[in-house]
C-alpha atoms as a PDB file:
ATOM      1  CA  UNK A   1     -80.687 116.854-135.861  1.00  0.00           C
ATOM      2  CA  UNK A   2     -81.245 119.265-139.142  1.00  0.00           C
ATOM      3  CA  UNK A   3     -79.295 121.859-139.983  1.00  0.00           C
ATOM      4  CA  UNK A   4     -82.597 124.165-139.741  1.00  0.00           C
ATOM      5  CA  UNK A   5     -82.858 123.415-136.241  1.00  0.00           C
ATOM      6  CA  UNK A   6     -79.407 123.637-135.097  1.00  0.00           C
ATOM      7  CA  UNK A   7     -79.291 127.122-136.920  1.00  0.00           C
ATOM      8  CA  UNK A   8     -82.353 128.378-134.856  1.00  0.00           C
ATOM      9  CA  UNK A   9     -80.172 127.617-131.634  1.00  0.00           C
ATOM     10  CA  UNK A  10     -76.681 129.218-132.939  1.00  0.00           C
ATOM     11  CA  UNK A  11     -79.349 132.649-133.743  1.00  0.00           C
ATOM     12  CA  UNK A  12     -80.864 132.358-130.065  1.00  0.00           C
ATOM     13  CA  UNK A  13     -80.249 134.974-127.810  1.00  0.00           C
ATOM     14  CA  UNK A  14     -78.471 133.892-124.953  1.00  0.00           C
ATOM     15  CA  UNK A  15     -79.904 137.175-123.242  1.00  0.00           C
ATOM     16  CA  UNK A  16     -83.426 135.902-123.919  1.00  0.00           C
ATOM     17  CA  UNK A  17     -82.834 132.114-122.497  1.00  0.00           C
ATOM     18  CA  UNK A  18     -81.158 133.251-119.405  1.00  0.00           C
ATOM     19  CA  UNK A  19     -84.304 134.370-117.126  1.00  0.00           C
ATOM     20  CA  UNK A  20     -85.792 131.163-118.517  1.00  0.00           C
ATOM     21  CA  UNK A  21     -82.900 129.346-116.980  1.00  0.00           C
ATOM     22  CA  UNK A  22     -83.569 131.392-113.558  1.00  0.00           C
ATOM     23  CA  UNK A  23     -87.149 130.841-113.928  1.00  0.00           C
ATOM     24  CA  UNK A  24     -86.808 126.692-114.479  1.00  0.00           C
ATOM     25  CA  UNK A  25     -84.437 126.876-111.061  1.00  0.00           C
ATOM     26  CA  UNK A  26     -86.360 129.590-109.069  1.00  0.00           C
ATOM     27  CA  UNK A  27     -89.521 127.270-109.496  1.00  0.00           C
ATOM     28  CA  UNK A  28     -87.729 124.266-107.991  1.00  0.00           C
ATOM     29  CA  UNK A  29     -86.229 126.319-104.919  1.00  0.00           C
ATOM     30  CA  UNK A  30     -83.023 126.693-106.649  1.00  0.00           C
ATOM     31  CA  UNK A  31     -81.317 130.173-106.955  1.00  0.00           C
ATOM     32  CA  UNK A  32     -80.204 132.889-109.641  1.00  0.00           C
ATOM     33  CA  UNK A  33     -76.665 132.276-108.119  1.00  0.00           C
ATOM     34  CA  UNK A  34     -76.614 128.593-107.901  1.00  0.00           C
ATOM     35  CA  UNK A  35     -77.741 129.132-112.626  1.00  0.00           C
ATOM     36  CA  UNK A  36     -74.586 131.491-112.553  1.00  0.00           C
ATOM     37  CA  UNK A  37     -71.962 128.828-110.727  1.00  0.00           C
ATOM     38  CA  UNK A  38     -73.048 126.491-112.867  1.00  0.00           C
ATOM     39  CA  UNK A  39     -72.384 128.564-116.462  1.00  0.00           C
ATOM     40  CA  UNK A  40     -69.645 129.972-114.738  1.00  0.00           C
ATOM     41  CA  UNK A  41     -68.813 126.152-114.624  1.00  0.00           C
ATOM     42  CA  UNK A  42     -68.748 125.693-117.318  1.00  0.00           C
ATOM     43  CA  UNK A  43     -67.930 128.143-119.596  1.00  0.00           C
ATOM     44  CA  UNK A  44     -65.062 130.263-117.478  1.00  0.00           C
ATOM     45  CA  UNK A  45     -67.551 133.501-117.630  1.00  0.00           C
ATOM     46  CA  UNK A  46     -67.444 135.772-114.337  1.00  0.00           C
ATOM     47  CA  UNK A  47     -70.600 137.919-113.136  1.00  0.00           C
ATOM     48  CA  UNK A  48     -69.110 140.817-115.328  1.00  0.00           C
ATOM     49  CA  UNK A  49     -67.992 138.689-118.539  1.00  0.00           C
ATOM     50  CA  UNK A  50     -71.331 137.141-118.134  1.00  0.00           C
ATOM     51  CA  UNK A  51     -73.558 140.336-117.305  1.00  0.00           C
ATOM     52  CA  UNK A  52     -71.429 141.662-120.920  1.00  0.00           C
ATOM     53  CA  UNK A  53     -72.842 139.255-122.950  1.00  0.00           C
ATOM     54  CA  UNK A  54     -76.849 139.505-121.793  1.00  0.00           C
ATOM     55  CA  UNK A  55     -75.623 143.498-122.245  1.00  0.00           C
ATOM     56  CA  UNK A  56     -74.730 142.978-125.597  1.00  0.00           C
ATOM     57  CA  UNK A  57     -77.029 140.014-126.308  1.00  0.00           C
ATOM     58  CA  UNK A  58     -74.995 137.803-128.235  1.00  0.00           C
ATOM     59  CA  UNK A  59     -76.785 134.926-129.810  1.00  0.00           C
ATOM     60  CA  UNK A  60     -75.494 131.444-128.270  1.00  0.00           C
ATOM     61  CA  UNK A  61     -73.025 130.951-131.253  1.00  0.00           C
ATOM     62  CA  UNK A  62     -71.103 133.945-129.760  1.00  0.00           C
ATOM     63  CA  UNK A  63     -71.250 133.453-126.490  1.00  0.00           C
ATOM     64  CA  UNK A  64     -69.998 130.181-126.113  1.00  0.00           C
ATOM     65  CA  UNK A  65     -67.126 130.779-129.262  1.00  0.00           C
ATOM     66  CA  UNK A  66     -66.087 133.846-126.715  1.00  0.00           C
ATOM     67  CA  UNK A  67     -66.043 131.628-123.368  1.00  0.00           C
ATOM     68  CA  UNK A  68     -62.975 132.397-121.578  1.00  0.00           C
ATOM     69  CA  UNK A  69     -62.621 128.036-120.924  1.00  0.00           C
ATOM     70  CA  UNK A  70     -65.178 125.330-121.379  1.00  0.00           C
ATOM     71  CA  UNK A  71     -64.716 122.911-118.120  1.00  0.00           C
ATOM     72  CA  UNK A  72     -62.426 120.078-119.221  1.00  0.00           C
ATOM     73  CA  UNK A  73     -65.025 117.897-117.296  1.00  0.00           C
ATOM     74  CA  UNK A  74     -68.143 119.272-119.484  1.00  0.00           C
ATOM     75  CA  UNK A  75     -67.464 115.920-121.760  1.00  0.00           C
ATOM     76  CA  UNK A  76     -68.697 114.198-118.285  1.00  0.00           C
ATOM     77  CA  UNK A  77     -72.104 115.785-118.745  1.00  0.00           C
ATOM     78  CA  UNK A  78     -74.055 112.462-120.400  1.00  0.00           C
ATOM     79  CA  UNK A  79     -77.943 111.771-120.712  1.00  0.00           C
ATOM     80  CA  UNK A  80     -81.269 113.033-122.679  1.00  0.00           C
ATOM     81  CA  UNK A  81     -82.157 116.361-122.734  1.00  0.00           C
ATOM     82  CA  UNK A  82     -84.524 117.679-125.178  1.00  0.00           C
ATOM     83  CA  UNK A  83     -84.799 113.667-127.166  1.00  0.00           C
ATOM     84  CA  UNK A  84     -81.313 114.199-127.996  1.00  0.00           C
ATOM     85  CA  UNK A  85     -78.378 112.224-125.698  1.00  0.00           C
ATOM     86  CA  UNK A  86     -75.699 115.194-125.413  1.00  0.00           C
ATOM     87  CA  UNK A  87     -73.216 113.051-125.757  1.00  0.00           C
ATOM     88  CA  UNK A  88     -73.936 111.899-129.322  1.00  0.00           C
ATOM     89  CA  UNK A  89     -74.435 115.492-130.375  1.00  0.00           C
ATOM     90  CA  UNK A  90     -71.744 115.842-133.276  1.00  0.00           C
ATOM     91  CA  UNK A  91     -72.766 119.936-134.022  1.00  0.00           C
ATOM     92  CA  UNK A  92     -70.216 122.135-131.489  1.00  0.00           C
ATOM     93  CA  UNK A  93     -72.221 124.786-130.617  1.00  0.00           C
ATOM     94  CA  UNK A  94     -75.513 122.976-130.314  1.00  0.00           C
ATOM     95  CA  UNK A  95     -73.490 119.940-127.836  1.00  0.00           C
ATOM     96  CA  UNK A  96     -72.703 123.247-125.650  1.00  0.00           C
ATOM     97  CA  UNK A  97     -76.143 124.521-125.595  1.00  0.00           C
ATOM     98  CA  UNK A  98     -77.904 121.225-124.622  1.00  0.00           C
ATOM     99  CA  UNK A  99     -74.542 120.697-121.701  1.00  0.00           C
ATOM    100  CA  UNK A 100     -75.858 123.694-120.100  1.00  0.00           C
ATOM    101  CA  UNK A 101     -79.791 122.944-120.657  1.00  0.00           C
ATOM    102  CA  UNK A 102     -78.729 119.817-118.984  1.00  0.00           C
ATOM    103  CA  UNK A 103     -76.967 121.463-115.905  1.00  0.00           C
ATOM    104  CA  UNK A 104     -79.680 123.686-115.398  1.00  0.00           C
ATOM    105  CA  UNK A 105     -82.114 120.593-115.596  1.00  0.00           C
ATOM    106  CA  UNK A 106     -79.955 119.024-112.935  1.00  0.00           C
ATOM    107  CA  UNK A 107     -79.956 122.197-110.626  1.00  0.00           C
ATOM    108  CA  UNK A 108     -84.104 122.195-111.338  1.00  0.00           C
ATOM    109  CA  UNK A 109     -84.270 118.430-109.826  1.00  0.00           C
ATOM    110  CA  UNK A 110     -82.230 119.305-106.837  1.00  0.00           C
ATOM    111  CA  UNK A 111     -79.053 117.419-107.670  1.00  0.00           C
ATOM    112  CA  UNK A 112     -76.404 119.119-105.603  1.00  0.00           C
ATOM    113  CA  UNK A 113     -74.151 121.575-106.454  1.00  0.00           C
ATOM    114  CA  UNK A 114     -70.709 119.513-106.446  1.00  0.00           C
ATOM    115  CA  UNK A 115     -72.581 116.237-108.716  1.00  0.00           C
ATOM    116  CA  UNK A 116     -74.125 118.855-111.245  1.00  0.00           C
ATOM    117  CA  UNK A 117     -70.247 120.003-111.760  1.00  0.00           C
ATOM    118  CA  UNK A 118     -68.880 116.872-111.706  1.00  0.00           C
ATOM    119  CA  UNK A 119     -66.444 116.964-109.467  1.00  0.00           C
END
């Protein structure tokens, strides 16, 4: 992955990619609540630590360098999401993005609740 690319997602707006992440779910018969367990998940954000950051939209950089806890278990999130495996992603920030595109692409094809957190 270039450093070009992985700069675009550090500058994205977490506040813009949200409803997307709704939207992706929504479409599959998923819900808004069942998107916010799962970044609640795994980034230790509650509905009002969570609702702060769309508030303030914070680019993805900040929001997960001011995420009360990353899950322990988010290492346990494996497979391809966007051509990259997640696991193999050596950039921080970027390895956190593509963990939660990967959640929400687990919630989208009906995985339940308890597998997509890995417990």
């Amino acid at each position: 992955m270039n450093t070009q690319h992985n700069e675009r997602i550090y500058k994205l707006l977490f506040s813009s990619v949200y409803p997307l992440y709704i939207q992706k779910a929504e479409k599959k018969g998923r819900t808004k609540e069942e998107v916010d367990a799962v970044i609640y998940w795994l980034t230790g954000y509650d509905e009002k630590t969570l609702q702060d950051q769309i508030d303030r939209k914070t680019t993805f950089e900040t929001f997960f360098a001011e995420a009360p806890q990353m899950n322990a278990n988010a290492s346990k999130i494996t497979g391809v999401i966007c051509g990259y495996r997640v696991e193999d992603i050596e950039d921080n920030v970027v390895q956190k993005v593509r963990y939660l595109d990967k959640l929400i692409d687990e919630l989208a094809k009906g995985k339940k609740i308890e597998k997509i957190m890995r417990q």
